[in-house]
N, C-alpha and C. Protein backbone atom coordinates (compact mmCIF):
# COMPACT_ATOMS: atom_id res chain seq x y z
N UNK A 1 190.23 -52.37 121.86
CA UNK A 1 190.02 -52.89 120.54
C UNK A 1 190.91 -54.11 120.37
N UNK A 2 190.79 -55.00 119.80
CA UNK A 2 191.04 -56.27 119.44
C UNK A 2 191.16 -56.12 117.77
N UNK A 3 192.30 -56.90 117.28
CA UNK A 3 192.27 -57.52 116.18
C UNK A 3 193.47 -57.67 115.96
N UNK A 4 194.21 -57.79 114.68
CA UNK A 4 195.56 -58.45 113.92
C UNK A 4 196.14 -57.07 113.77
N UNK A 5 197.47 -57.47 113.92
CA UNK A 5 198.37 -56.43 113.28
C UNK A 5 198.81 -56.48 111.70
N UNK A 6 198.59 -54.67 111.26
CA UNK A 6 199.21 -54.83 109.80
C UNK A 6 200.15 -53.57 109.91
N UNK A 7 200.99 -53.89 108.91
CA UNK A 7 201.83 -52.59 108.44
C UNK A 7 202.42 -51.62 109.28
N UNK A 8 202.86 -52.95 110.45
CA UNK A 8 204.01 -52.43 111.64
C UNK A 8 205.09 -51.55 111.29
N UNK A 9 205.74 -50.63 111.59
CA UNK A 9 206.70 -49.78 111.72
C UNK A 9 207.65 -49.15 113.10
N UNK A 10 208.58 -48.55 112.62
CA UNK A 10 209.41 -48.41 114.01
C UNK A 10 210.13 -49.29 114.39
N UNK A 11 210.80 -48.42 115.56
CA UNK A 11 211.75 -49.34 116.71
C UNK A 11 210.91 -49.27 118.25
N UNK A 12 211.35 -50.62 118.76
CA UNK A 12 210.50 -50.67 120.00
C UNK A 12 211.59 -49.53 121.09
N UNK A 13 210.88 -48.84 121.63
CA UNK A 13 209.35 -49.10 122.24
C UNK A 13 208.62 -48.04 121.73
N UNK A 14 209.05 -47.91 120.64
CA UNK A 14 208.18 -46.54 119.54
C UNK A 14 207.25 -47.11 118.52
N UNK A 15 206.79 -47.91 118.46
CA UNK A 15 206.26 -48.08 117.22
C UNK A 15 205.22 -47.70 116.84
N UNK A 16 204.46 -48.19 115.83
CA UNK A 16 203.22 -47.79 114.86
C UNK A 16 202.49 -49.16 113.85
N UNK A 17 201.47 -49.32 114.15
CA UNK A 17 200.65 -50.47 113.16
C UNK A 17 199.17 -50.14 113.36
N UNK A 18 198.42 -50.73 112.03
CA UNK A 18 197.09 -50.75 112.34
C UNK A 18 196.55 -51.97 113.18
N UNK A 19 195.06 -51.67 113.61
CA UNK A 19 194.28 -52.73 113.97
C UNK A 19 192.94 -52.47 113.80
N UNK A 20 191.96 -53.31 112.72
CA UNK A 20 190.86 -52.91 112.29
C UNK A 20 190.74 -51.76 111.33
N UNK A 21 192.17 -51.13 110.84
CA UNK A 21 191.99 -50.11 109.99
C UNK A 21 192.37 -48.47 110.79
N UNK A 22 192.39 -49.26 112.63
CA UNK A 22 192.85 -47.53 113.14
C UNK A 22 194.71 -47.80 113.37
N UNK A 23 195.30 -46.66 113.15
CA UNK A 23 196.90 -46.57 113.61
C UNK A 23 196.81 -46.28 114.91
N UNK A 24 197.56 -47.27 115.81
CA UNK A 24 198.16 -47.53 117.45
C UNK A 24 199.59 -47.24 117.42
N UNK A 25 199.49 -46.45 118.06
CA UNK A 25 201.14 -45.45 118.40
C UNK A 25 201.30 -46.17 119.35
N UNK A 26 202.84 -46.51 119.85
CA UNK A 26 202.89 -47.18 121.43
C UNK A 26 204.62 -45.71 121.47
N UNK A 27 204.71 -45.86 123.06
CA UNK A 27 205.62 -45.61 123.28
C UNK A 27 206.40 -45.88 124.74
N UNK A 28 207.82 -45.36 125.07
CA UNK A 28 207.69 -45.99 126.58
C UNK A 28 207.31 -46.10 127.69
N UNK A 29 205.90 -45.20 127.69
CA UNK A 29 204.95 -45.35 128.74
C UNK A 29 204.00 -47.02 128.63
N UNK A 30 204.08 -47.06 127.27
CA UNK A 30 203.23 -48.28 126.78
C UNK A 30 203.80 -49.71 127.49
N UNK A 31 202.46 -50.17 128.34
CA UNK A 31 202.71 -51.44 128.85
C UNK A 31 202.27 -53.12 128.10
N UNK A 32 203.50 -54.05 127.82
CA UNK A 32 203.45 -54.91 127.04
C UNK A 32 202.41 -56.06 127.80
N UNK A 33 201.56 -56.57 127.56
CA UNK A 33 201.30 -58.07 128.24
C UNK A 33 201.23 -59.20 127.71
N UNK A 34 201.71 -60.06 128.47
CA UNK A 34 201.90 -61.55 127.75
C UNK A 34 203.22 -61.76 126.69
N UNK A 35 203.65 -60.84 127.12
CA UNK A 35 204.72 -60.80 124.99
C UNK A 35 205.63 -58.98 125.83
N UNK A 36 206.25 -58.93 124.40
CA UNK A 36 206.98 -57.91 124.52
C UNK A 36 207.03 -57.19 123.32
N UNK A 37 207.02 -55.43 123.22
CA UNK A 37 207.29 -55.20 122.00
C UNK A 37 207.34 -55.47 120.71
N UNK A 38 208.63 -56.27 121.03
CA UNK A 38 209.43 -56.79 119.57
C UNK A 38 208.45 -58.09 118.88
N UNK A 39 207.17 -58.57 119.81
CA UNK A 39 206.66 -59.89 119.34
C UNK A 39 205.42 -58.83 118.71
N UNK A 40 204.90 -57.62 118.75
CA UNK A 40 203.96 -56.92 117.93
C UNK A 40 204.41 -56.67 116.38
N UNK A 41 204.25 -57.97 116.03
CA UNK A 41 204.66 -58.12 114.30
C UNK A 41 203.41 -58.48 113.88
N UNK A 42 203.51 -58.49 112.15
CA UNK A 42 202.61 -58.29 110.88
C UNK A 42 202.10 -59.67 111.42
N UNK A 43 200.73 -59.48 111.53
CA UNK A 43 199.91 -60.87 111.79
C UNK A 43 199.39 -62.03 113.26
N UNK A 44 200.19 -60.37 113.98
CA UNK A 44 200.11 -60.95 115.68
C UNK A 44 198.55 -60.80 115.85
N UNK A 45 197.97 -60.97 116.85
CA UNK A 45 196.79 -61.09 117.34
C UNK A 45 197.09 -60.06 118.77
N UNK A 46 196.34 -58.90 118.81
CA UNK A 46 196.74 -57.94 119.97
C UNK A 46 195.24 -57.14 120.55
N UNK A 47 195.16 -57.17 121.30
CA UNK A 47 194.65 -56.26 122.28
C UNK A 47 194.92 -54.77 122.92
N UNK A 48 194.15 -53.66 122.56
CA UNK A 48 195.12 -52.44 122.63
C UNK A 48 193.62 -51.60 123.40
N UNK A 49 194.27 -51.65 124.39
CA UNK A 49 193.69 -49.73 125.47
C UNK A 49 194.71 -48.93 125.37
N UNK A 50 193.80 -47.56 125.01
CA UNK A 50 194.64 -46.35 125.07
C UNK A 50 193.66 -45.46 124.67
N UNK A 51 194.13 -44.04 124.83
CA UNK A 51 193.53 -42.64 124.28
C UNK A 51 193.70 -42.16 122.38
N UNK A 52 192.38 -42.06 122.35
CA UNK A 52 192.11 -41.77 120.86
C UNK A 52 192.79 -39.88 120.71
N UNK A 53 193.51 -39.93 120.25
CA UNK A 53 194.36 -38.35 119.51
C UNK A 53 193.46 -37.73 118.77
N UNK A 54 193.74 -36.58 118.60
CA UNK A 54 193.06 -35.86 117.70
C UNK A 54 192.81 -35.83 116.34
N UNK A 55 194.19 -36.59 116.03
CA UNK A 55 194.53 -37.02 114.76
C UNK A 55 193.84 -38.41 114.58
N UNK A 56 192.96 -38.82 115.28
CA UNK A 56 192.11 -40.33 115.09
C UNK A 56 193.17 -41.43 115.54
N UNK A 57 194.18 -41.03 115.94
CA UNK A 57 195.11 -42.35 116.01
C UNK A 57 194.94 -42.61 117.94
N UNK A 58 195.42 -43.85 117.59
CA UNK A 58 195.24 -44.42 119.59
C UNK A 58 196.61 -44.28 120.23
N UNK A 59 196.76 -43.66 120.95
CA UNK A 59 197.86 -44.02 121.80
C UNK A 59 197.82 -44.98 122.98
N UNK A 60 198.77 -46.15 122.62
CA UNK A 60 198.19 -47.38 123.16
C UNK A 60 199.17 -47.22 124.58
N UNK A 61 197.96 -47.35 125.73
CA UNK A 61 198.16 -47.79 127.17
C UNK A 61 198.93 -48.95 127.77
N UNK A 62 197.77 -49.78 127.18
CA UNK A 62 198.13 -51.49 126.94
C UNK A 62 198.42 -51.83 125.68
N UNK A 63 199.02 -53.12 125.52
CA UNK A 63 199.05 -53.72 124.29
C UNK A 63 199.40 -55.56 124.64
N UNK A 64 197.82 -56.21 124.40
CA UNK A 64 198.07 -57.46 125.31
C UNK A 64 198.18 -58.46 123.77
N UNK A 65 199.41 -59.37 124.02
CA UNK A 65 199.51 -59.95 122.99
C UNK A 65 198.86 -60.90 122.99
N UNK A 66 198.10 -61.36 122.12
CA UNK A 66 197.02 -62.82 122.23
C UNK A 66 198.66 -64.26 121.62
């Protein structure tokens, strides 16, 4: 999924934000590209693979910063 980040939370390499309206969990399995962590702020442009939870949320694999 592709789109903008909103309503980031956490400390890296834990964090939490939407994209398109779903919440992307990252943690330190989560691999950064192009960028790092700390550059997944309010209004970044990101790219996110990962496994959808039960709870509807993604646990993000990747997270490629545009």
């Amino acid at each position: 999924m592709k789109g903008t980040v909103a309503n980031r939370s956490g400390n890296c390499p834990t964090i939490g934000f939407l994209v398109q309206g779903t919440t992307v969990m990252t943690n330190g399995n989560t691999k950064f590209e192009d960028g790092s962590c700390a550059q997944v702020v309010n209004g970044a442009r990101v790219g996110v693979e990962g496994t959808r939870q039960s709870n509807n949320t993604i646990l993000a694999k990747e997270v490629e910063i545009d």
